[in-house]
Protein backbone atom coordinates (compact mmCIF):
# COMPACT_ATOMS: atom_id res chain seq x y z
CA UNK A 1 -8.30 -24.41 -12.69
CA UNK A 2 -9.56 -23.16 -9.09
CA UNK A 3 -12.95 -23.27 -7.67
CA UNK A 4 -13.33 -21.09 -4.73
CA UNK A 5 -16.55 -22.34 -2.37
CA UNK A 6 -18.40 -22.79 0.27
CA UNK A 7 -18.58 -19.59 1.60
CA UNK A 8 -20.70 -16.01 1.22
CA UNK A 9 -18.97 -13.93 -2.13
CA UNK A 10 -18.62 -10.32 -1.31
CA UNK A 11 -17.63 -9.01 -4.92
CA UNK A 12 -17.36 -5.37 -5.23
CA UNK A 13 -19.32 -5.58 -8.50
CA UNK A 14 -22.77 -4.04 -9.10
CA UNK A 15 -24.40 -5.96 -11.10
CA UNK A 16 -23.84 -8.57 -8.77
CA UNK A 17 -22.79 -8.04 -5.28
CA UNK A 18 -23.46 -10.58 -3.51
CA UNK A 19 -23.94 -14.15 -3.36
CA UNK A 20 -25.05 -16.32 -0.11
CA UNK A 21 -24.01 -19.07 -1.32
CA UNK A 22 -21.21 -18.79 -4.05
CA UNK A 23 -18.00 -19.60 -6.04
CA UNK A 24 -15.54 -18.05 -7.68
CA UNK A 25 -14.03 -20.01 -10.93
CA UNK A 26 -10.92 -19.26 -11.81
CA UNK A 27 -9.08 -19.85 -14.76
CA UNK A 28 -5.13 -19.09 -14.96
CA UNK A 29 -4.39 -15.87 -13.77
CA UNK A 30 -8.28 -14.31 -14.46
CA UNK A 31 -11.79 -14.73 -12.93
CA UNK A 32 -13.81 -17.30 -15.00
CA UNK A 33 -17.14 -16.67 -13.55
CA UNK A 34 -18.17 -15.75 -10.41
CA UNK A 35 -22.35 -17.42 -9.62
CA UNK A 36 -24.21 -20.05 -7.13
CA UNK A 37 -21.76 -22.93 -6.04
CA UNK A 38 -24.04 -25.66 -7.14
CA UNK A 39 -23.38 -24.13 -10.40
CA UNK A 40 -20.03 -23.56 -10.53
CA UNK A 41 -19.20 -26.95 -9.00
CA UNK A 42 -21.51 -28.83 -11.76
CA UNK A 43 -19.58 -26.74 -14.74
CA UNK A 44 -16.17 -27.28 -13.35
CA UNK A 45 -16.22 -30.57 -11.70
CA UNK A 46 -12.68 -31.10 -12.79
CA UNK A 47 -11.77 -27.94 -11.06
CA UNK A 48 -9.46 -28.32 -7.67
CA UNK A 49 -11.52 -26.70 -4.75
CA UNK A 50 -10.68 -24.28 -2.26
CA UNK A 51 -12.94 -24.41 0.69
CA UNK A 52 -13.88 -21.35 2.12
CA UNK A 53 -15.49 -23.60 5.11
CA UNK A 54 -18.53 -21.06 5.44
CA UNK A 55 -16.24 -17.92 5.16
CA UNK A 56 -16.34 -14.48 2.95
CA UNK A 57 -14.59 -14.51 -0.37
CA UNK A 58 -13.66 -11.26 -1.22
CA UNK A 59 -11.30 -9.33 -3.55
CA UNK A 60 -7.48 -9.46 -2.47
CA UNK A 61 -7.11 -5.75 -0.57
CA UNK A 62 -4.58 -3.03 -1.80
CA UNK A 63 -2.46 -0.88 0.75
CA UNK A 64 -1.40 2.54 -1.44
CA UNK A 65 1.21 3.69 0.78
CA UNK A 66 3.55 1.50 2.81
CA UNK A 67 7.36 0.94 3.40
CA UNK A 68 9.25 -2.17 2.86
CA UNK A 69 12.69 -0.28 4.19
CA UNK A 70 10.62 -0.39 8.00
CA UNK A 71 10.10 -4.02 7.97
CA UNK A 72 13.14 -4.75 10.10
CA UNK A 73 11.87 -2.11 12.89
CA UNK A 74 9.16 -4.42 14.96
CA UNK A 75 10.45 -4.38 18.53
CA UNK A 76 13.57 -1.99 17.51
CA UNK A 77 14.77 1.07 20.39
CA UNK A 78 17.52 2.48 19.32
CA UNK A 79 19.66 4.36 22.56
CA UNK A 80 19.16 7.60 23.41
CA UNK A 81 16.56 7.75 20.38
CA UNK A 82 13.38 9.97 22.06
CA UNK A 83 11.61 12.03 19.25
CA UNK A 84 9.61 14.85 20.76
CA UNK A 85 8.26 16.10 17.29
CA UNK A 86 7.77 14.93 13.48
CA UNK A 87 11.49 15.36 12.03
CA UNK A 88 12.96 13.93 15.24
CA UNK A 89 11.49 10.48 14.38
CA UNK A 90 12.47 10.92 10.95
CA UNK A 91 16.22 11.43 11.79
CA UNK A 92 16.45 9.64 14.61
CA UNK A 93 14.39 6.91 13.82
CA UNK A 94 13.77 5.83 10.11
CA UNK A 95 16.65 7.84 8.55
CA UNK A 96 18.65 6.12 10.81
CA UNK A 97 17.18 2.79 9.80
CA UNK A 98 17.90 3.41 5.99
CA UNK A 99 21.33 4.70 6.34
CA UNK A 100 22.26 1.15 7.48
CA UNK A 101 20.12 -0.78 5.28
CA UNK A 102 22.30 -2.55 2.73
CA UNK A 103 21.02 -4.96 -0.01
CA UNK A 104 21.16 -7.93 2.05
CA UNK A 105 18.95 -5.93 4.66
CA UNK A 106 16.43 -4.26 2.31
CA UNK A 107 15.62 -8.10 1.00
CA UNK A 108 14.85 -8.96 4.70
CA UNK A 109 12.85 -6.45 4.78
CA UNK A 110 10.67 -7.24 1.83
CA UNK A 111 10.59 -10.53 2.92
CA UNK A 112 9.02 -9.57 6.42
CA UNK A 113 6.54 -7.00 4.51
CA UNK A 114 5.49 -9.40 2.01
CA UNK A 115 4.66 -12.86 4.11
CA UNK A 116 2.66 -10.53 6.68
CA UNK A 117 0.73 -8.72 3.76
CA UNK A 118 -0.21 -12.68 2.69
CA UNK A 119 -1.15 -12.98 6.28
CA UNK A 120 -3.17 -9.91 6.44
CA UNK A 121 -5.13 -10.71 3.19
CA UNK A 122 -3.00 -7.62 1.02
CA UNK A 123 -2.27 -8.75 -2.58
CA UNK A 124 -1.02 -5.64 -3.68
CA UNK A 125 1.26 -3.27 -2.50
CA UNK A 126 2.47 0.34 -3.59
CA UNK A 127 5.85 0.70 -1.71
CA UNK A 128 7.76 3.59 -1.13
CA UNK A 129 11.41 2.68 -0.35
CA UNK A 130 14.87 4.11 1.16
CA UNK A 131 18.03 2.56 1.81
CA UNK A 132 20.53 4.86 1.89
CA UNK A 133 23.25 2.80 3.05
CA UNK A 134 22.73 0.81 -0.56
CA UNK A 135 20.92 2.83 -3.11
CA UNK A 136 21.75 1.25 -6.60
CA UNK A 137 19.73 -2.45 -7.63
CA UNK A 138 17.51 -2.18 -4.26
CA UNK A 139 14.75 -1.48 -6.23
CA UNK A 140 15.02 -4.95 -8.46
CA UNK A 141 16.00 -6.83 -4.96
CA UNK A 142 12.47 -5.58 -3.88
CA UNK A 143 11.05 -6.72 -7.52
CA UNK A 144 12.95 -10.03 -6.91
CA UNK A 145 11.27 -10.94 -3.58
CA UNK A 146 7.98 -9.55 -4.77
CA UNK A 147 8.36 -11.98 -7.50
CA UNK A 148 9.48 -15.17 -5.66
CA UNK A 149 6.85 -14.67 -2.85
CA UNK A 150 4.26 -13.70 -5.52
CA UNK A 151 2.69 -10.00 -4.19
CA UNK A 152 1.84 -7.70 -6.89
CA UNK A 153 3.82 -4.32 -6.50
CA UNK A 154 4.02 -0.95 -7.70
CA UNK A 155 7.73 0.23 -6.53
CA UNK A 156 9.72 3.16 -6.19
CA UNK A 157 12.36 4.97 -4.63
CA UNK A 158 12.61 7.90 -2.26
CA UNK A 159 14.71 10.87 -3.83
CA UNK A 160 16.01 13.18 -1.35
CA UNK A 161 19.38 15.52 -0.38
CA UNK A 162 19.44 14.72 3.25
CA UNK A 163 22.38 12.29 2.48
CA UNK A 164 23.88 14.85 0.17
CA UNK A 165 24.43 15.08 -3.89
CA UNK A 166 25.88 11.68 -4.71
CA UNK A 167 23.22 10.19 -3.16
CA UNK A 168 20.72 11.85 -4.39
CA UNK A 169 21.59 11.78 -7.76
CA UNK A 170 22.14 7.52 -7.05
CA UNK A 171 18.13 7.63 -6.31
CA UNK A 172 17.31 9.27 -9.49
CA UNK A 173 18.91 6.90 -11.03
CA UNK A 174 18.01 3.93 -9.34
CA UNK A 175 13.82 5.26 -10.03
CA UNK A 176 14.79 6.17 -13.89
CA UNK A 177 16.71 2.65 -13.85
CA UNK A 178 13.50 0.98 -12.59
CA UNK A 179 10.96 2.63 -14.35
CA UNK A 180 12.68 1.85 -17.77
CA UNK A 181 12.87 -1.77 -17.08
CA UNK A 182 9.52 -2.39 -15.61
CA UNK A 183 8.14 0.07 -18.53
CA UNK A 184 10.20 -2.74 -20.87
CA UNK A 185 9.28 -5.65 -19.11
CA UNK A 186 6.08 -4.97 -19.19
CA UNK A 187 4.68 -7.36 -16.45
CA UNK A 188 1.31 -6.65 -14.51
CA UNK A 189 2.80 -8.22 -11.61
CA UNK A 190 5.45 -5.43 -10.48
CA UNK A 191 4.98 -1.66 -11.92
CA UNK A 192 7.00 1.19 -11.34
CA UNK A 193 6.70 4.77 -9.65
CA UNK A 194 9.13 7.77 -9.38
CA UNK A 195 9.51 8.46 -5.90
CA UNK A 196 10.38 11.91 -3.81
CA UNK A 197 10.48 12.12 0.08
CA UNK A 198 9.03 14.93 1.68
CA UNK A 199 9.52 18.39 -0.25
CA UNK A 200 11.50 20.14 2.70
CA UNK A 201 14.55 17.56 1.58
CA UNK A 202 13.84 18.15 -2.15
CA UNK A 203 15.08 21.52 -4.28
CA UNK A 204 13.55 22.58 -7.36
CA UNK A 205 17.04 21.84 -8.82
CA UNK A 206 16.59 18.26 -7.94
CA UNK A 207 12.64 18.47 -8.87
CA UNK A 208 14.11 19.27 -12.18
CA UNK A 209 16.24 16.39 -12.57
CA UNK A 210 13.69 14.24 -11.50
CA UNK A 211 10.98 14.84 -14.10
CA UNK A 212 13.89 15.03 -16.86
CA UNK A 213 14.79 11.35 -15.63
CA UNK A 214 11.58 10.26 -15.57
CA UNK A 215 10.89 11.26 -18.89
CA UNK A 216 7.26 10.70 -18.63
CA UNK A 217 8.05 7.30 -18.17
CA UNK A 218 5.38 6.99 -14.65
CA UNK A 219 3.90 8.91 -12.02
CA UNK A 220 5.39 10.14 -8.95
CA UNK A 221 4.93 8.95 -5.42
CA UNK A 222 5.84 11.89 -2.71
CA UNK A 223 5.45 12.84 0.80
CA UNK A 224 3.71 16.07 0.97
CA UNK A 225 2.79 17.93 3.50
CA UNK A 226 2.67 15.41 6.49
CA UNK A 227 3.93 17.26 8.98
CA UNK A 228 4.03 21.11 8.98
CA UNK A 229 8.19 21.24 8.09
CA UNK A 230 6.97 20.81 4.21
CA UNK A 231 4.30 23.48 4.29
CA UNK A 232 6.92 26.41 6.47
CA UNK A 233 9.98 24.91 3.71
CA UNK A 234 8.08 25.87 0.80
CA UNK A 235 6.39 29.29 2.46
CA UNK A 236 9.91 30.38 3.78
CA UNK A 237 12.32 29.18 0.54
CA UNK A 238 9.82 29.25 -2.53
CA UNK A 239 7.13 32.35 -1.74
CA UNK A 240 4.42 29.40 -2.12
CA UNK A 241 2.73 26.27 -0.96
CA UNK A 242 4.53 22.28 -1.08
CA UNK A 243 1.16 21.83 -3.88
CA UNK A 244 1.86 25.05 -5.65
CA UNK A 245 5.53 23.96 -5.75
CA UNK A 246 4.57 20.52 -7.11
CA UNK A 247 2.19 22.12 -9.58
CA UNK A 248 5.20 24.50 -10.72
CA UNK A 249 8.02 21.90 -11.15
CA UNK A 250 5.23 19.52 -13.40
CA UNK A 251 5.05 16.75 -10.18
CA UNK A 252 0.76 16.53 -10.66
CA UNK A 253 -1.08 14.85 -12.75
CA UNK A 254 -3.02 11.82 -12.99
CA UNK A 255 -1.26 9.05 -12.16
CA UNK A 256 0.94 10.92 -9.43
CA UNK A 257 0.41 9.64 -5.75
CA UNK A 258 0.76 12.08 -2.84
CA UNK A 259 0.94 10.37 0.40
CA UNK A 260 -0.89 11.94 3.72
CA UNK A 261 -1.67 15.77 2.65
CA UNK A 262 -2.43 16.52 6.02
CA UNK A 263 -1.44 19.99 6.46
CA UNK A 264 -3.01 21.20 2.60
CA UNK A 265 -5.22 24.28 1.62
CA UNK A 266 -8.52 24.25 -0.11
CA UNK A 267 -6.61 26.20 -2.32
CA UNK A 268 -3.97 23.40 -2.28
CA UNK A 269 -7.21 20.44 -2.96
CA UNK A 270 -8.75 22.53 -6.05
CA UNK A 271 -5.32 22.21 -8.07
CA UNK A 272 -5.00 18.70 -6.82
CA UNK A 273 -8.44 18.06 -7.74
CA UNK A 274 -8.27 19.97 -11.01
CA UNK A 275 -4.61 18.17 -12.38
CA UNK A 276 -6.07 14.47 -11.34
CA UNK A 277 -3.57 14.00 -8.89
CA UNK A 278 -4.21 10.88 -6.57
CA UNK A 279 -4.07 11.32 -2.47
CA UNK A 280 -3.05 8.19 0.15
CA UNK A 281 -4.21 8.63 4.00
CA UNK A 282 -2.02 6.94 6.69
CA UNK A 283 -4.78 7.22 9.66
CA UNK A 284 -2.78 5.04 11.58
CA UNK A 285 0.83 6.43 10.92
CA UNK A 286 -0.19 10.11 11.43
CA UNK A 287 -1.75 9.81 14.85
CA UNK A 288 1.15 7.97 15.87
CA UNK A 289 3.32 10.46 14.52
CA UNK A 290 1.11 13.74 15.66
CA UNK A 291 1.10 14.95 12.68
CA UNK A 292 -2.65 15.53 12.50
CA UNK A 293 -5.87 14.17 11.05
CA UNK A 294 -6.18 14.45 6.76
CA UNK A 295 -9.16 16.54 5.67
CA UNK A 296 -10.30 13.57 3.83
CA UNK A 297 -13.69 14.58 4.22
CA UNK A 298 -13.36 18.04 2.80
CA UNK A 299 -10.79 16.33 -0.27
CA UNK A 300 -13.48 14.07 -1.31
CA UNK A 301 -16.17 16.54 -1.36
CA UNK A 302 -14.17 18.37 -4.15
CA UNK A 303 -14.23 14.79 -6.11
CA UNK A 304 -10.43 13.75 -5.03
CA UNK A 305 -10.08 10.55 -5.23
CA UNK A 306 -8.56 9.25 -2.07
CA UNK A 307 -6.89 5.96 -1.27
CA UNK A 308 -5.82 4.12 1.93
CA UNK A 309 -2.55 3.21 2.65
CA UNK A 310 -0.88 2.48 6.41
CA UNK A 311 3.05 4.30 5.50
CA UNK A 312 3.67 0.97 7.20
CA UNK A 313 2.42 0.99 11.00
CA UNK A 314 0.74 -2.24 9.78
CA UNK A 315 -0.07 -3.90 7.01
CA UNK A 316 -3.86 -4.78 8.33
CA UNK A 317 -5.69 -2.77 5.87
CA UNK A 318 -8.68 -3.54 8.17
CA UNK A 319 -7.24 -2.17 11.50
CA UNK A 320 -6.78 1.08 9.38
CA UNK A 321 -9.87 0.85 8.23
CA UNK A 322 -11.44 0.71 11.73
CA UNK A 323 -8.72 3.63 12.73
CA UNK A 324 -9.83 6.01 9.97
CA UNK A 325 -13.55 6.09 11.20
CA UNK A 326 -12.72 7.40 14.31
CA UNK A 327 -10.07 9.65 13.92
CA UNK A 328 -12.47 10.81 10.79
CA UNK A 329 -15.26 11.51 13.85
CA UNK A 330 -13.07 12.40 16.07
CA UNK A 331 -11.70 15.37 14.27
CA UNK A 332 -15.00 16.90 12.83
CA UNK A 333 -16.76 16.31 16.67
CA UNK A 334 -19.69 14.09 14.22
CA UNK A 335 -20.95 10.64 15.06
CA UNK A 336 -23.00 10.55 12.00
CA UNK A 337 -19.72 11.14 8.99
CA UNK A 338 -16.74 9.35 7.39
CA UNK A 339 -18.75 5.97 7.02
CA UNK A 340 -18.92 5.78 3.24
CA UNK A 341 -15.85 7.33 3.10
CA UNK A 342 -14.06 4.48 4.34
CA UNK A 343 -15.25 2.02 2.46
CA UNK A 344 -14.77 4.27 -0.46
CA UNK A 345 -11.20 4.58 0.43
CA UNK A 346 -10.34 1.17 1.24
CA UNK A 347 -12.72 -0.88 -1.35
CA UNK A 348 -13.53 1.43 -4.68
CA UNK A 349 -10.52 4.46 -4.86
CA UNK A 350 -7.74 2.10 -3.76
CA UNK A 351 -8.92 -0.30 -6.97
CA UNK A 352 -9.04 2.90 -8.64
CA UNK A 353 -5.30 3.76 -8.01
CA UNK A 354 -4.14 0.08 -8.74
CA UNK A 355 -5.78 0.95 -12.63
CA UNK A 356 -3.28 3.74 -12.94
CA UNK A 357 -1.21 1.34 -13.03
CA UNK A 358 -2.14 -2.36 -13.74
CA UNK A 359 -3.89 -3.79 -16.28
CA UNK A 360 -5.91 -6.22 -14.75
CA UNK A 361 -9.07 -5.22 -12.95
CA UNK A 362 -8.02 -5.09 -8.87
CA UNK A 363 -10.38 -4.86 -6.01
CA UNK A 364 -13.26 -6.63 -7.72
CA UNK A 365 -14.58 -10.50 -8.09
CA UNK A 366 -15.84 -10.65 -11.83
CA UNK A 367 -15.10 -12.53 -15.07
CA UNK A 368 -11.83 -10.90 -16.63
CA UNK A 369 -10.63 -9.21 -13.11
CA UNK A 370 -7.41 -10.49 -11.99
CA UNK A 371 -7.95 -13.86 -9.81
CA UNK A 372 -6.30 -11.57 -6.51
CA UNK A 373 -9.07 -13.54 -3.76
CA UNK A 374 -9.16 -13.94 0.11
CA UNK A 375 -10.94 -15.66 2.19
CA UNK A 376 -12.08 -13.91 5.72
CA UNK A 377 -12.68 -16.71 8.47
CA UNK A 378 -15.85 -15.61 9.61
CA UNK A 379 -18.87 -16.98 11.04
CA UNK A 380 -21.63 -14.36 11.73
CA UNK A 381 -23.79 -14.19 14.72
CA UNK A 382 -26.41 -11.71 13.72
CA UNK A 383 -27.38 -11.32 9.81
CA UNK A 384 -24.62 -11.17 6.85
CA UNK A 385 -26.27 -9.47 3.70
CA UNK A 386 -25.03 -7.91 0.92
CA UNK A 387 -26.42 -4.96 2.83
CA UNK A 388 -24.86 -4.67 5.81
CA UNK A 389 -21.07 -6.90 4.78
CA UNK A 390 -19.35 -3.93 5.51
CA UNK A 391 -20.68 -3.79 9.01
CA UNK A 392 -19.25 -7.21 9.66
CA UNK A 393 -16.25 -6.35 8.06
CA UNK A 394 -15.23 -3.22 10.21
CA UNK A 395 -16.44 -4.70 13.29
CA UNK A 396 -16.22 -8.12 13.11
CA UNK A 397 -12.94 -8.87 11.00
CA UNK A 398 -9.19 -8.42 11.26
CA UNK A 399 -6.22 -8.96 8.73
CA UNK A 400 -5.73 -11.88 10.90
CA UNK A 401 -8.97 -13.06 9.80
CA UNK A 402 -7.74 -13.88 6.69
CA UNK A 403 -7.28 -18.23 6.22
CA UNK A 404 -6.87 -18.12 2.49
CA UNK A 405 -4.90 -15.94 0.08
CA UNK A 406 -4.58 -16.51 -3.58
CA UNK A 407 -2.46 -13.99 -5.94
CA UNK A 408 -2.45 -13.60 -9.70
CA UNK A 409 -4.76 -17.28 -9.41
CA UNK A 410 -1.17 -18.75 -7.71
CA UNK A 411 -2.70 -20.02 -4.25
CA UNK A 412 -0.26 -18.41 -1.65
CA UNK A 413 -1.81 -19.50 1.94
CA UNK A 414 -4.36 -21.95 2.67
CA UNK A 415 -6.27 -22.72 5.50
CA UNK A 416 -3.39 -20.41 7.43
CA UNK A 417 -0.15 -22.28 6.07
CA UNK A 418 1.93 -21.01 2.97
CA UNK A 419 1.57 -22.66 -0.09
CA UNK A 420 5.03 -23.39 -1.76
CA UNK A 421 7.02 -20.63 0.37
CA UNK A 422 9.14 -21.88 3.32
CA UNK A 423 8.18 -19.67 5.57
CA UNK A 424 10.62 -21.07 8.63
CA UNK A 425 13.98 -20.59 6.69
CA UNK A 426 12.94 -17.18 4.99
CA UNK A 427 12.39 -15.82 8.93
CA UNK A 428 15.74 -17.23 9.68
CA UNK A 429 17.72 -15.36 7.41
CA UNK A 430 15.59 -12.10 7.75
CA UNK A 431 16.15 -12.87 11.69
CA UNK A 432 20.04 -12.68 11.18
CA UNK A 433 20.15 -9.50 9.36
CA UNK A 434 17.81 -7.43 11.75
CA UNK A 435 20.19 -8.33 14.43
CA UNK A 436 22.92 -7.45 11.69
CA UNK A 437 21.19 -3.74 11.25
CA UNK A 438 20.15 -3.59 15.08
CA UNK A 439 23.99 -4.20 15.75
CA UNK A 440 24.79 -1.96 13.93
CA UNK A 441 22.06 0.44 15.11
CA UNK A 442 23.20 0.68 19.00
CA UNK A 443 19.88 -1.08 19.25
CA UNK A 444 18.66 -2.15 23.29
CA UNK A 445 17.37 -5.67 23.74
């Protein structure tokens, strides 16, 4: 048993918010019972104590969009690679990336994801991955890192025909393959998606195939609309809309995820907002792409629920939280909008999204949620309520911020040093194959 103390409790829960000074019991892989710390200490004394040495425990965060496949990229320039608009840095960039990506690589690259997610304070991760190089079992060598690191993970790969029919047809297979064993399995630690890249690389032929191989099995996870190539794709080949195509090839519905829906109708929102359909916003990853700023705003006013993810420019949760604010104010010329959105985003629909899928409570400190708890190294200098935590969280904190993560009730990194994972030899081996896929890349260093 775990005793989490010393520290202010942030909880996410409404009947009880906040605690100035409290603990969180734990109790396997659930929340005993979240009160005071004089409490909790005197009704588990036998308990072993994590000090939160006068930091906030909070809920593990979720990131609803990101991409193990990148994790190899940090530093990367590949020769004569200089994208002047949205598909350029697709093919020249991250296509190129996952048509050398082999098994061996796409491990690395889960590794890297995964240990800076524990860093950052993430304890669960929807990822959306390609490898084109490698399609079939990179799924379950995803699933197997997930599992020996200990992240919780909703997975799924990215169907597309810009590698042709043999490989497409290998990434249906390698989602149906998935989905049936994690639907078999049956283990709230690693779930499974159906995933689609953007719909200018996907036919309705190949939409087809996808929701036969699915079989109801999931939801999907898709690209839509990110840059303007999906929305002039679907206008010029299919007389309609990337939504209206989704809607017609039986893509929507309530546990499908569509990641950035930047360049989408209020036509487009009502049919998202009347099948259930989930949204993800990249704030981060779409600026630096120039794709555009979301209408979040205008999505959420129609009652979309809307999650954060970071389509892997980071895997701070916080930075993007910080990042979505401003481009949010930015974009509608208003000082005064976007702040509960954020915190919406980020702390309620992202726990939302997680319940699609897992059966544990996410996002939330309270008896019989899933013990997924961080703690933020953070001494205030002006006043920490339950109030105003928020404030102190988007100004004053960082992923970095993070000294304690614990996963599932499994303590993964304490006081800043992992907890059973040999972190050294694992950044070793993921060293030797990104110089294995830069190699191989034309790569300048």
């Amino acid at each position: 048993m775990l005793l989490i103390g010393n520290g202010r409790v942030l909880t996410r829960d409404k009947e009880k918010p906040f605690l100035e000074d409290g603990a969180v019991a734990v109790e396997g892989e659930l929340i005993k019972e979240v009160g005071p710390l004089s409490a909790l200490k005197e009704k588990y004394s036998d308990a072993e104590f994590v000090d939160a040495r006068g930091g906030l425990i909070m809920p593990g965060l979720i990131n609803a969009h990101t991409h193990i496949y990148s994790g190899l990229a940090r530093g990367l320039s590949i020769k004569g690679n200089n994208p002047t608009n949205f598909y350029e840095i697709l093919d020249g960039t991250w296509w190129a990336i996952d048509r050398k990506l082999d098994l061996n690589g796409t491990k690395a690259s889960a590794y890297a994801t995964i240990l800076d997610c524990i860093k950052d304070g993430v304890t669960t991760i929807f990822d959306h991955h390609a490898s084109f190089c490698e399609i079939p079992d990179s799924l379950f060598v995803i699933k197997d890192a997930a599992k020996e690191l200990g992240i919780r993970a909703c997975l799924c790969y990215e169907v597309s025909e810009r590698d042709g029919e043999e490989k497409c047809a290998q990434a249906i297979k390698e989602n149906a393959d998935f989905a049936r064993w994690a639907r078999d399995e049956d283990d709230d630690m690693i779930k499974a998606m159906f995933g689609g890249h953007a719909l200018f690389t996907i036919s309705d032929k190949t939409f087809e195939k996808m929701v036969e191989a699915n079989d109801g099995m999931t939801g999907f996870h898709i690209h839509v609309a990110e840059g303007m190539d999906d929305v002039y794709d679907s206008i010029r080949n299919y007389g309609c809309r990337p939504v209206n195509r989704l809607l017609y090839n039986g893509i929507l519905g309530e546990r499908t995820l569509l990641g950035h829906c930047i360049h989408v109708s209020p036509a487009e929102m009502d049919i998202i907002k009347e099948t259930g359909t989930m949204v993800v916003n990249n704030p981060e990853s779409n600026m630096g792409n120039a794709v555009g700023c979301a209408p979040v705003l205008k999505m959420m006013e129609k009652g979309i629920t809307v999650g954060m993810g970071t389509d892997a420019y980071t895997h701070d949760m916080l930075e993007s939280l910080k990042v979505f604010l401003i481009i949010q104010r930015h974009n509608a010329a208003m000082p005064n909008v976007a702040w509960g959105e954020a915190m919406k985003l980020l702390f309620e629909n992202n726990a939302l999204i997680a319940a699609k899928y897992f059966k544990k409570p996410l996002g939330i400190l309270k008896e019989g949620a899933a013990a997924d708890i961080i703690v933020m190294d953070y001494k205030p200098f002006t006043p920490l309520t339950g109030v105003n935590a928020d404030g102190h969280i988007l100004f004053g904190m960082m992923g970095r911020s993070c000294r304690t993560t614990i996963i599932n009730g499994r303590v993964l990194y304490k006081d800043r040093e992992f907890v059973g994972i040999d972190e050294e030899k694992l950044n070793a081996w993921t060293y030797e194959q990104a110089e294995r896929l830069w190699g191989s890349l034309g790569a300048v260093y």
